[in-house]
N, C-alpha and C. Protein backbone atom coordinates (compact mmCIF):
# COMPACT_ATOMS: atom_id res chain seq x y z
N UNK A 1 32.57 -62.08 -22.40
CA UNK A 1 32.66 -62.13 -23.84
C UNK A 1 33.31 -63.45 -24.21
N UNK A 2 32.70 -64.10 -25.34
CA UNK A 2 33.11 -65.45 -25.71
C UNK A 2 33.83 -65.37 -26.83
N UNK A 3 34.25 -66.20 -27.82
CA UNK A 3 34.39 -65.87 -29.10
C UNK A 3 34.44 -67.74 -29.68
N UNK A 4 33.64 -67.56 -31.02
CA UNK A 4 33.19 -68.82 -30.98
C UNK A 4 33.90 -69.04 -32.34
N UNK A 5 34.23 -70.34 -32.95
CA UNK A 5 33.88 -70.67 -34.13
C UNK A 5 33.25 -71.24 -35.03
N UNK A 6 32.56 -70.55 -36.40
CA UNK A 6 31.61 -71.01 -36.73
C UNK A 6 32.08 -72.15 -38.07
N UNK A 7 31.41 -72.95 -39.17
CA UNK A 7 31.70 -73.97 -39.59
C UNK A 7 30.35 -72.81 -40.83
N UNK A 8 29.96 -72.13 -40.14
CA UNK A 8 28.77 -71.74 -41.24
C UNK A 8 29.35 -70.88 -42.22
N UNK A 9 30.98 -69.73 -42.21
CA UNK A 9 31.52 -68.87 -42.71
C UNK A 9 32.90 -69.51 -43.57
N UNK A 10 32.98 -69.81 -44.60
CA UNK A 10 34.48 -70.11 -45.10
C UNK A 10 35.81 -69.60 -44.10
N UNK A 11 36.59 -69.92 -44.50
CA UNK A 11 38.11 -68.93 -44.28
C UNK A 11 37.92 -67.63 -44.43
N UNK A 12 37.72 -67.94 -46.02
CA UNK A 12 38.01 -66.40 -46.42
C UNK A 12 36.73 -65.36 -45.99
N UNK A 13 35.51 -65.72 -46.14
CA UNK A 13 34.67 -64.79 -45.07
C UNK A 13 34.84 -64.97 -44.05
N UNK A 14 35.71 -65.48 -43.01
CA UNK A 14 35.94 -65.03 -41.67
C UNK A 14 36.87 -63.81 -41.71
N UNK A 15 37.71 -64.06 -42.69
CA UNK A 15 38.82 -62.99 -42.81
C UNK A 15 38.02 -61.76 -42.73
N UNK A 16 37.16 -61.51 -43.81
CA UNK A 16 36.87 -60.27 -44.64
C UNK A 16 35.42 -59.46 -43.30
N UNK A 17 35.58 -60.33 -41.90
CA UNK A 17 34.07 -59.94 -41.39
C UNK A 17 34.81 -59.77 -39.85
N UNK A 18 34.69 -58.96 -39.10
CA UNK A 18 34.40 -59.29 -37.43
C UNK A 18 33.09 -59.60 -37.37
N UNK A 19 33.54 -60.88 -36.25
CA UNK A 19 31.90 -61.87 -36.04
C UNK A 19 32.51 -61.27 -34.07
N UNK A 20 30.83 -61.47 -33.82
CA UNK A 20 30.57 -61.37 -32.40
C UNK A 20 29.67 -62.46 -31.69
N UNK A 21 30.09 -62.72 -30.25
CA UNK A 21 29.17 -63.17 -29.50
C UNK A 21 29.56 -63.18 -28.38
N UNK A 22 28.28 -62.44 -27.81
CA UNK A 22 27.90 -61.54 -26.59
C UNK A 22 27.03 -62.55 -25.48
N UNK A 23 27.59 -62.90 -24.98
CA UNK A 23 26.55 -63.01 -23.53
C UNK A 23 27.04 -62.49 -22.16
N UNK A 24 25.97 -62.47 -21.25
CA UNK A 24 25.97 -61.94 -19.61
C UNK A 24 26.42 -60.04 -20.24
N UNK A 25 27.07 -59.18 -18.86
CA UNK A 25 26.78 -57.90 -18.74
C UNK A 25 28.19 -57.49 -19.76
N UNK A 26 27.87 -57.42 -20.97
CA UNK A 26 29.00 -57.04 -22.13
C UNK A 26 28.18 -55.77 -23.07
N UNK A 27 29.41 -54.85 -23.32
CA UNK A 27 28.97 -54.16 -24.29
C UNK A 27 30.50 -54.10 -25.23
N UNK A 28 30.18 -54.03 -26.64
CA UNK A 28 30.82 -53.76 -27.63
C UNK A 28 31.11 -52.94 -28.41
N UNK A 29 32.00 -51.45 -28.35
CA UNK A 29 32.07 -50.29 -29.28
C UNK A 29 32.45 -50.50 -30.18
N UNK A 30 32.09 -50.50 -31.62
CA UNK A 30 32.62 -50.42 -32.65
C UNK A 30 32.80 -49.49 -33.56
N UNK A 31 34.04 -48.73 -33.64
CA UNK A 31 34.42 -47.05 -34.45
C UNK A 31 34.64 -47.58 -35.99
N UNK A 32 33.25 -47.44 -36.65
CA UNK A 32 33.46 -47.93 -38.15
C UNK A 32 34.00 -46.66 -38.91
N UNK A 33 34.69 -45.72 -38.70
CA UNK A 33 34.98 -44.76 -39.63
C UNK A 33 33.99 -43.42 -39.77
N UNK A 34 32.49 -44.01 -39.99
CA UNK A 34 31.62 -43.00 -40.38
C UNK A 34 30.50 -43.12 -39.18
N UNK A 35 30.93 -43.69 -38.03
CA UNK A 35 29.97 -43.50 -36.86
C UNK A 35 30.38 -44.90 -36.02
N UNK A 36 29.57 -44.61 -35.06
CA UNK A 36 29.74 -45.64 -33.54
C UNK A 36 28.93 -46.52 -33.67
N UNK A 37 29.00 -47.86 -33.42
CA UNK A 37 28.15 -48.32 -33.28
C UNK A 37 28.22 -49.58 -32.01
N UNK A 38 27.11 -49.58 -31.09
CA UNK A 38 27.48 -49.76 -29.67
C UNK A 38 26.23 -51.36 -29.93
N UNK A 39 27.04 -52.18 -28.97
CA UNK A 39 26.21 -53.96 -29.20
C UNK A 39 26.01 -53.72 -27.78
N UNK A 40 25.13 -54.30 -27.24
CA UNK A 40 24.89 -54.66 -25.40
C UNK A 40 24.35 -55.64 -24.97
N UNK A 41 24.49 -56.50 -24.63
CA UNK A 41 23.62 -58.10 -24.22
C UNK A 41 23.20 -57.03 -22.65
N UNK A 42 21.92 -56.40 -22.76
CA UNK A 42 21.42 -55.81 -21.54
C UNK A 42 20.40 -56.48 -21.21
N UNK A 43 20.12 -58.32 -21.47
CA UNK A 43 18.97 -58.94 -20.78
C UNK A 43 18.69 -59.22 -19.50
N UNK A 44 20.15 -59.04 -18.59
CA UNK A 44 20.01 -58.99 -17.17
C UNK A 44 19.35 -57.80 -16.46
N UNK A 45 19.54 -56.45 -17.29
CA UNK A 45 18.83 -55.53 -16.61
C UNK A 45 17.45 -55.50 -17.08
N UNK A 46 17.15 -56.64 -17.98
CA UNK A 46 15.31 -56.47 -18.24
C UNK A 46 15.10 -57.15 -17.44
N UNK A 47 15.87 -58.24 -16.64
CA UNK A 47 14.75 -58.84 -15.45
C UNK A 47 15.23 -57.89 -13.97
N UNK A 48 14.24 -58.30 -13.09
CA UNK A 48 14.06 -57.94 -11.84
C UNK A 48 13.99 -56.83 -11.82
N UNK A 49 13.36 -56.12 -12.99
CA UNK A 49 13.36 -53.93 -12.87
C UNK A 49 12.77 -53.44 -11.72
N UNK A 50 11.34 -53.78 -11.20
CA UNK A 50 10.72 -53.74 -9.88
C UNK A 50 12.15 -53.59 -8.53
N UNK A 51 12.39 -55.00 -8.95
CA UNK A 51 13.25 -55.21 -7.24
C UNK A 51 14.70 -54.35 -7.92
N UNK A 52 14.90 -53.87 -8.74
CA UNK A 52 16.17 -53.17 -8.57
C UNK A 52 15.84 -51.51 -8.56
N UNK A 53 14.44 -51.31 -9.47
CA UNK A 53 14.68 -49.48 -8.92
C UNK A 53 14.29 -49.49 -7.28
N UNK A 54 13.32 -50.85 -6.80
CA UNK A 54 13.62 -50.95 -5.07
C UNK A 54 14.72 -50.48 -4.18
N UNK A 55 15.69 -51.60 -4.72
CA UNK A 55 17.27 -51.46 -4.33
C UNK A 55 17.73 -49.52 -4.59
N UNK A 56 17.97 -49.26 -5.67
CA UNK A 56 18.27 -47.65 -6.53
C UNK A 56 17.93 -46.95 -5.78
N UNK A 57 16.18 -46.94 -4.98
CA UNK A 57 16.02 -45.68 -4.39
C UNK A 57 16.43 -45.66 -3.16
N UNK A 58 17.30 -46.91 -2.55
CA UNK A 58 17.64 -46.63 -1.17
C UNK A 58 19.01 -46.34 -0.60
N UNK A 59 19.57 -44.81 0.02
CA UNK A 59 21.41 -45.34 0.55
C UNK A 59 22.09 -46.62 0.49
N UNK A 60 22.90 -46.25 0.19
CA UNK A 60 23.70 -47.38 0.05
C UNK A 60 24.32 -47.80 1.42
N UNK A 61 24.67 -49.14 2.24
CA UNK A 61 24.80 -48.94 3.34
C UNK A 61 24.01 -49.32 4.45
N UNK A 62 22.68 -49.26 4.08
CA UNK A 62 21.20 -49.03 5.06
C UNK A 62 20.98 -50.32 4.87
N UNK A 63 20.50 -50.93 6.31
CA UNK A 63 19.70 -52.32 6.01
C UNK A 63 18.76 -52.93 4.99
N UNK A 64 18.05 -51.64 4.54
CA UNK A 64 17.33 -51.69 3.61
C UNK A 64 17.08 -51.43 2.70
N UNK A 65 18.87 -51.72 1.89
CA UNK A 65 19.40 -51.36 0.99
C UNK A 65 19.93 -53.11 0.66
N UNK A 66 20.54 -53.19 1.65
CA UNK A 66 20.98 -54.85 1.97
C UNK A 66 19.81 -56.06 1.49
N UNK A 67 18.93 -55.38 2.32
CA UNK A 67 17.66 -56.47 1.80
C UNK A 67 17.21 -56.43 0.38
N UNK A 68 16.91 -55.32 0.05
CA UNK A 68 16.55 -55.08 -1.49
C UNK A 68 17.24 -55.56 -2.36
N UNK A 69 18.52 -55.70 -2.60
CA UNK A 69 19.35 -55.85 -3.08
C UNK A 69 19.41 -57.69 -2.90
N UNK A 70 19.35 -58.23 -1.47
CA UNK A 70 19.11 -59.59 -1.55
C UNK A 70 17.62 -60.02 -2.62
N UNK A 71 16.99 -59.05 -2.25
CA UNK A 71 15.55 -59.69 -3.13
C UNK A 71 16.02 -59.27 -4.65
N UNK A 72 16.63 -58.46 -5.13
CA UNK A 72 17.23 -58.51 -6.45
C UNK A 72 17.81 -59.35 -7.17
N UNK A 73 18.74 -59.93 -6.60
CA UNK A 73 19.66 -60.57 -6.53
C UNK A 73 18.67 -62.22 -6.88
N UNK A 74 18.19 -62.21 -6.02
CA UNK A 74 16.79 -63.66 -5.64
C UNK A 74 16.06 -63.25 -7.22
N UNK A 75 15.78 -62.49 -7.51
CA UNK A 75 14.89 -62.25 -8.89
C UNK A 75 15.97 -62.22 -10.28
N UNK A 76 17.07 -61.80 -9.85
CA UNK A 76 17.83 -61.69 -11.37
C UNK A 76 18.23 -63.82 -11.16
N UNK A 77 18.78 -64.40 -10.16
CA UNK A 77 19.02 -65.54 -10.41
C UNK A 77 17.85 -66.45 -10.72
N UNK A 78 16.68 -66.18 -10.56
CA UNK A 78 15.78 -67.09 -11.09
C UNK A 78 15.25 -66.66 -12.90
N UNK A 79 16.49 -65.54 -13.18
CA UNK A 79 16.42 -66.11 -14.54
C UNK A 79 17.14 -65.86 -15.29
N UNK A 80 18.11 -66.53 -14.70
CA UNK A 80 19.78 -66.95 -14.99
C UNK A 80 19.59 -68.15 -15.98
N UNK A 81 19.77 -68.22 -17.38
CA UNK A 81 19.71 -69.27 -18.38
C UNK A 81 18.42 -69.99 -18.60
N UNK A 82 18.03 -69.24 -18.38
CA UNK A 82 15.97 -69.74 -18.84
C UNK A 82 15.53 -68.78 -19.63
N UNK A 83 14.33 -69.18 -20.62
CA UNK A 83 14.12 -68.52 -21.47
C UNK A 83 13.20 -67.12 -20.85
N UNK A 84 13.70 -66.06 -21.37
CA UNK A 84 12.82 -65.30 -21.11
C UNK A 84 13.87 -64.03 -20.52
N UNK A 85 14.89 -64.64 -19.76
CA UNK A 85 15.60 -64.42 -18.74
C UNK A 85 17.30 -63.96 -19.66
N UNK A 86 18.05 -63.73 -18.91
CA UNK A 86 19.53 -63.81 -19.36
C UNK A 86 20.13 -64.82 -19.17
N UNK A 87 21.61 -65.22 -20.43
CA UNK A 87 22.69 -66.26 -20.01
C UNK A 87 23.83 -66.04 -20.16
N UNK A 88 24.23 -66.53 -19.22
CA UNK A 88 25.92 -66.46 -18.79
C UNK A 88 26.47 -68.43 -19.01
N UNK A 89 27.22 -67.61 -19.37
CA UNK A 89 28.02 -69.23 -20.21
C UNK A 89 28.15 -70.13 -18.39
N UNK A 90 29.48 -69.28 -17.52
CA UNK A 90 29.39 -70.45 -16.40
C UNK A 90 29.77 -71.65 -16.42
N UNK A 91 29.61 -73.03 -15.88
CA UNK A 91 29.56 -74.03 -16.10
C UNK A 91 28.45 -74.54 -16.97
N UNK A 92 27.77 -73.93 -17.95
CA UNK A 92 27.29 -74.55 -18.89
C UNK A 92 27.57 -74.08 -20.25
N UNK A 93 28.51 -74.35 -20.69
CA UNK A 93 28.66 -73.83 -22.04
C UNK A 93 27.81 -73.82 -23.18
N UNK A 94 27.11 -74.69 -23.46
CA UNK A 94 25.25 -75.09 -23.79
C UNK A 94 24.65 -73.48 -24.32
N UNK A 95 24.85 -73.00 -22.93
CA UNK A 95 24.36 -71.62 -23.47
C UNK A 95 24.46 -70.70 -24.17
N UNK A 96 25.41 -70.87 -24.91
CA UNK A 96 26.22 -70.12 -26.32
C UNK A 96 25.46 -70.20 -27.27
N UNK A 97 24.01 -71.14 -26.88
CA UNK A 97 23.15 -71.15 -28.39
C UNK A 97 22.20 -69.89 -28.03
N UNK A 98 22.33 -69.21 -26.96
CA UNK A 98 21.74 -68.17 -26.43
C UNK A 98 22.11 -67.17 -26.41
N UNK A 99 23.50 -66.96 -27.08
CA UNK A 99 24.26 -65.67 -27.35
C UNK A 99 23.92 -64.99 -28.47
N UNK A 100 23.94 -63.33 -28.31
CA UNK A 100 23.86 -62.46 -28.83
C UNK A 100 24.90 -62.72 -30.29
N UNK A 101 24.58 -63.10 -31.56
CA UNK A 101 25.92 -63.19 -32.42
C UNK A 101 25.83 -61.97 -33.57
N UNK A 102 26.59 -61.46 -34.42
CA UNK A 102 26.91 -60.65 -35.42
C UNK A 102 27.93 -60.38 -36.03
N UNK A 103 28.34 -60.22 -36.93
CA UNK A 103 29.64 -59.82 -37.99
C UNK A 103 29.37 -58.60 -38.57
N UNK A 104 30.40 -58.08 -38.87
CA UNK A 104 30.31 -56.65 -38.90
C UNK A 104 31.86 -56.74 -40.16
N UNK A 105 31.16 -55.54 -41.48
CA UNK A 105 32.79 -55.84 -42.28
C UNK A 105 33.62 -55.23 -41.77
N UNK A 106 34.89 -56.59 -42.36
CA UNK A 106 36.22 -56.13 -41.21
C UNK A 106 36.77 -54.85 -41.67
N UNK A 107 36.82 -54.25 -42.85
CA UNK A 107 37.56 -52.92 -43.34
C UNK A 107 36.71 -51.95 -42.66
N UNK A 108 35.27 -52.07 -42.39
CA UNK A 108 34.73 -50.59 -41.56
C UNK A 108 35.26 -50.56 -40.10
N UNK A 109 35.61 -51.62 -39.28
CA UNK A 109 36.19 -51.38 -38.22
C UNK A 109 37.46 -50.51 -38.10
N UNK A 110 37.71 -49.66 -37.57
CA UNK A 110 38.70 -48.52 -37.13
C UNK A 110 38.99 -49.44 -36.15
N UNK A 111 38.28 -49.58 -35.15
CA UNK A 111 39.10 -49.73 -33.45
C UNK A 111 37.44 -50.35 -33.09
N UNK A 112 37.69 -51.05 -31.56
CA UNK A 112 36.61 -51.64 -31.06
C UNK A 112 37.17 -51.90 -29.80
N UNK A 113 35.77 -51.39 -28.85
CA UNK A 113 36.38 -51.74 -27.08
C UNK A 113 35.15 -52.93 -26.65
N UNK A 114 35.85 -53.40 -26.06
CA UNK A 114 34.83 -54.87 -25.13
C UNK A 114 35.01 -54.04 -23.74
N UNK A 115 33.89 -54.09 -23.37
CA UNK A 115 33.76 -53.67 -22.04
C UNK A 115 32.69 -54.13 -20.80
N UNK A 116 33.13 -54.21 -19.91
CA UNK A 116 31.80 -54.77 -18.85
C UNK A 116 30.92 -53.63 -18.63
N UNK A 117 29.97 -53.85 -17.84
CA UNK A 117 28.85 -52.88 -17.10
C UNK A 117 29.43 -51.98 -16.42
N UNK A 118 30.53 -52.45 -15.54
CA UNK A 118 31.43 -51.56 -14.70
C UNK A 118 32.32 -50.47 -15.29
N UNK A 119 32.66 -50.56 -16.51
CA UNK A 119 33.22 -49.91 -17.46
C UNK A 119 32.62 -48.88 -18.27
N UNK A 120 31.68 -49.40 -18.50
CA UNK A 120 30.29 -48.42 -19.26
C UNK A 120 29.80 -47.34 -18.51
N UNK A 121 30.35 -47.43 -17.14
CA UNK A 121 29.01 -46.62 -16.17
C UNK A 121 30.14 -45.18 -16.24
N UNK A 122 31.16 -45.43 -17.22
CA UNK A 122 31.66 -43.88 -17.82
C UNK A 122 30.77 -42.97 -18.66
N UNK A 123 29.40 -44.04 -19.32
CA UNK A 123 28.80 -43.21 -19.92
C UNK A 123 27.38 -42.91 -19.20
N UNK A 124 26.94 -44.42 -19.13
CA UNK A 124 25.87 -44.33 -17.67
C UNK A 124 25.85 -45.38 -16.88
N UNK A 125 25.92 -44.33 -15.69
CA UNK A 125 25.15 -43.52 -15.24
C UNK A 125 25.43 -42.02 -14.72
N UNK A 126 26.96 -42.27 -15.42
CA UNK A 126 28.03 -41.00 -14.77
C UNK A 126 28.12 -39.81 -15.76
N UNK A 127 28.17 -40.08 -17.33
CA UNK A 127 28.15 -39.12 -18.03
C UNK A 127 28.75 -38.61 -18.19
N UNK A 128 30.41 -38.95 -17.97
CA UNK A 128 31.55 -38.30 -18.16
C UNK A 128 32.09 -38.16 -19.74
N UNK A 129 31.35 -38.77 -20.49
CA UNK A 129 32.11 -38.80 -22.24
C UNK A 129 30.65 -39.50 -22.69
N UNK A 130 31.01 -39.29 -24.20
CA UNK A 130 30.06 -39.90 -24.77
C UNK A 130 30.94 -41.47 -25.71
N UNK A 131 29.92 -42.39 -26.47
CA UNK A 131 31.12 -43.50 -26.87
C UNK A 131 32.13 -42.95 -27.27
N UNK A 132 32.52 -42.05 -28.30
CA UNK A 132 33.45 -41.63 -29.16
C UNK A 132 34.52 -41.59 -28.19
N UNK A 133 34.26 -40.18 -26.97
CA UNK A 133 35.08 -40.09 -25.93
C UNK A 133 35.43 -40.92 -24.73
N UNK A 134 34.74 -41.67 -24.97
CA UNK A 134 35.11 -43.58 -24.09
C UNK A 134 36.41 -44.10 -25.23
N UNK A 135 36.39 -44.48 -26.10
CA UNK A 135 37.25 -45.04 -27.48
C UNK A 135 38.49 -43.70 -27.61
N UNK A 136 38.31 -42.45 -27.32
CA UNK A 136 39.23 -41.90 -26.68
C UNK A 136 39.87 -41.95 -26.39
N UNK A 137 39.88 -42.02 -24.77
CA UNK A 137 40.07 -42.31 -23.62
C UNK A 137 41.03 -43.31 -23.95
N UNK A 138 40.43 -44.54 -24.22
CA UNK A 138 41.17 -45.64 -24.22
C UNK A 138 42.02 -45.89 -25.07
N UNK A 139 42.24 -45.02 -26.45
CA UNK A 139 43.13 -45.09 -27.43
C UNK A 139 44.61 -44.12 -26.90
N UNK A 140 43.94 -42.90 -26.27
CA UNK A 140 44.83 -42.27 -25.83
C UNK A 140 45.95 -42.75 -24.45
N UNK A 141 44.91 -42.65 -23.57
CA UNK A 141 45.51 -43.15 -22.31
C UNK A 141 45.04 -44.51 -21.55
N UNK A 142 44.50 -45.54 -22.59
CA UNK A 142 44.49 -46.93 -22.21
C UNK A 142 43.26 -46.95 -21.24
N UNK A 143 42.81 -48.46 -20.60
CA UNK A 143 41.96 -48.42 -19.96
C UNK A 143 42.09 -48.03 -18.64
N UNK A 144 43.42 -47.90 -17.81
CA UNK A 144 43.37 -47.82 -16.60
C UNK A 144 42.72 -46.68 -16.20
N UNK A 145 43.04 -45.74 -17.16
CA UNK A 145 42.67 -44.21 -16.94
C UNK A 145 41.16 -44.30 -17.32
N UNK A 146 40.74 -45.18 -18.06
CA UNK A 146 38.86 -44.53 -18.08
C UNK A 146 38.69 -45.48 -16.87
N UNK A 147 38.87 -46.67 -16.57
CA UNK A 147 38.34 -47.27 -14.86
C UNK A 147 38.95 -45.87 -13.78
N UNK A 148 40.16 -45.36 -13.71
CA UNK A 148 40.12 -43.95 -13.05
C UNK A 148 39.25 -43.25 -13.31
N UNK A 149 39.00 -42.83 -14.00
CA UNK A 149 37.81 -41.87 -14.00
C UNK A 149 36.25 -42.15 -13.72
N UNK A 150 36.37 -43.62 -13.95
CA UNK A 150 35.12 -44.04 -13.25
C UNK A 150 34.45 -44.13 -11.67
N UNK A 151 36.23 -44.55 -11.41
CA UNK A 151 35.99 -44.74 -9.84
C UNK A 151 36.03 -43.41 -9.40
N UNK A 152 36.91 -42.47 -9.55
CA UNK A 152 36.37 -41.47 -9.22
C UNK A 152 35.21 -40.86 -8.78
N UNK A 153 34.19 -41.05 -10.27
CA UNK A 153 32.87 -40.50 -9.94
C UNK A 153 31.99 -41.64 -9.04
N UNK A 154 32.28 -42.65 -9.15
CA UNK A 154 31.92 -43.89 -7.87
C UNK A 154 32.17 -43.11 -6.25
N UNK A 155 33.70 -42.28 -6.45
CA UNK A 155 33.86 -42.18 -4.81
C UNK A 155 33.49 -40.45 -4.64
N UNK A 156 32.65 -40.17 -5.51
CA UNK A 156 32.27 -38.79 -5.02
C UNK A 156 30.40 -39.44 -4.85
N UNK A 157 30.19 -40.40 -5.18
CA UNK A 157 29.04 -40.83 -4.69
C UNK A 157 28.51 -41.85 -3.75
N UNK A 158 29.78 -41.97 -2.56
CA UNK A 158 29.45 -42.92 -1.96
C UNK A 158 28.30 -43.78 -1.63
N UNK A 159 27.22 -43.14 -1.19
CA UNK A 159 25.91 -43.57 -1.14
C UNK A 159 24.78 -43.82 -2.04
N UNK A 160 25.75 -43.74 -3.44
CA UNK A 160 24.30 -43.78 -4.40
C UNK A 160 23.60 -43.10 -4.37
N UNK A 161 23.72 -41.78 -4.19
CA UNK A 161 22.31 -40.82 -4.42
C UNK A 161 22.29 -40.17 -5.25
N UNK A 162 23.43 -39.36 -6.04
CA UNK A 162 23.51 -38.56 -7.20
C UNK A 162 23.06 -39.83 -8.26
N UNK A 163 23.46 -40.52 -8.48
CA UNK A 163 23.48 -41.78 -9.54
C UNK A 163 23.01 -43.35 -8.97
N UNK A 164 21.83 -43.03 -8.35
CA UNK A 164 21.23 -44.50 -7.78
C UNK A 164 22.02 -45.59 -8.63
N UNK A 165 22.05 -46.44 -7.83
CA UNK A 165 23.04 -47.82 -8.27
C UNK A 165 22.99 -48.89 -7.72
N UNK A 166 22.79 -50.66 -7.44
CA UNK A 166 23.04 -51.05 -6.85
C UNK A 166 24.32 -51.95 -5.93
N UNK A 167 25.22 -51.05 -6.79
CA UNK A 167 26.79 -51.41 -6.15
C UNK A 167 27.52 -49.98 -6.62
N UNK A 168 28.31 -49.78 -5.25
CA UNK A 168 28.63 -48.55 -5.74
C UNK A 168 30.45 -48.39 -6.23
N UNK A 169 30.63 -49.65 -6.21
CA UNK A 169 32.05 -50.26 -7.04
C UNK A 169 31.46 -51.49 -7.54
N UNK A 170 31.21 -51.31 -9.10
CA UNK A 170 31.43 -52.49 -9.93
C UNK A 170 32.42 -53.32 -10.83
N UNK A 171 32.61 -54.21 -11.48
CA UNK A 171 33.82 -54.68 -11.80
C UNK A 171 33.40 -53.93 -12.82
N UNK A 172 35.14 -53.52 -13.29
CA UNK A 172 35.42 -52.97 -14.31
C UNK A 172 36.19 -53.26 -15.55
N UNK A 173 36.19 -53.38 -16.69
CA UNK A 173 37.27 -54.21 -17.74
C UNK A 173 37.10 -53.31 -18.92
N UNK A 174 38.12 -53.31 -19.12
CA UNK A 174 37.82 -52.86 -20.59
C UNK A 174 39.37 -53.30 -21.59
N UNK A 175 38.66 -53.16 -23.03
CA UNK A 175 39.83 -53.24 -23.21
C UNK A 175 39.58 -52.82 -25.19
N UNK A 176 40.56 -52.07 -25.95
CA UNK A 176 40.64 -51.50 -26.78
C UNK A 176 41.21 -52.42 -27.70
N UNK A 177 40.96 -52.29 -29.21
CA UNK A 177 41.56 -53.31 -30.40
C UNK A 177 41.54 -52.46 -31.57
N UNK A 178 42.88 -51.77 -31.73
CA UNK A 178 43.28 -50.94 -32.88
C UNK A 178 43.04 -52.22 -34.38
């Protein structure tokens, strides 16, 4: 998650707005009062779908789980900051003209969580809460406790088979803004 500034919004409409911009594996909860509303820069999982339900249907562990996962891996980086493809800032900052952007008014925001892929997989692929009860979670007992509960359901699936995956510990972050 980046956060940029723009020259296009006065002062005082920066005040009165949360602005966003999203690139690589980010999602954004936002509790406006009268409902959820969830942002996702998910362009990395539109490429390489082939070579990753490849990877998904195999143990985790198995040589040929290893390989799949290399050929995944080989297909998501060839479209790493090209059009068509996903971008991650990285050493090119350039790519921020490729970010996901939005403002949202600042009085409907209640609370808002930034979270990675690794963080999310509380809702999927694990299904333990829904957003509301993710924003929960984290209002109540902070983020350590929803990454606990994540890993948890990570280590009752060692092998990826209840919840195909291609890592069966991903990074996890999160983080809550009353």
């Amino acid at each position: 998650m980046m956060a940029a500034r723009s020259s296009a919004l006065t002062p005082q409409a920066r005040r009165k707005s949360l602005r966003y911009l999203m690139l690589g594996d980010v999602t954004i909860v936002l509790d406006l009062g009268h409902g959820i509303r969830v942002l996702t820069d998910n362009r990395v999982n539109a490429t390489a779908r082939a070579e990753r339900r490849a990877a998904d249907d195999l143990p985790s562990g198995s040589p040929e789980k290893t390989r799949a996962l290399v050929r995944m891996k080989q297909a998501e980086l060839a479209a790493r900051n090209i059009a068509g493809g996903y971008w991650l800032a990285a050493a090119d900052p350039s790519v921020v003209t490729h970010a996901l952007t939005g403002d949202v008014p600042h009085q409907h925001v209640q609370q808002a969580a930034l979270l990675s892929d690794g963080a999310t997989r509380a809702i999927d692929p694990f299904g333990l809460c829904d957003w509301r009860g993710l924003l929960t979670i984290l209002a109540a007992a902070g983020p350590g406790e929803l990454i606990r509960q994540v890993r948890a359901a990570e280590n009752t699936d060692p092998a990826g088979i209840r919840w195909p995956r291609n890592k069966i510990h991903d990074d996890a972050t999160a983080l809550l803004i009353h």
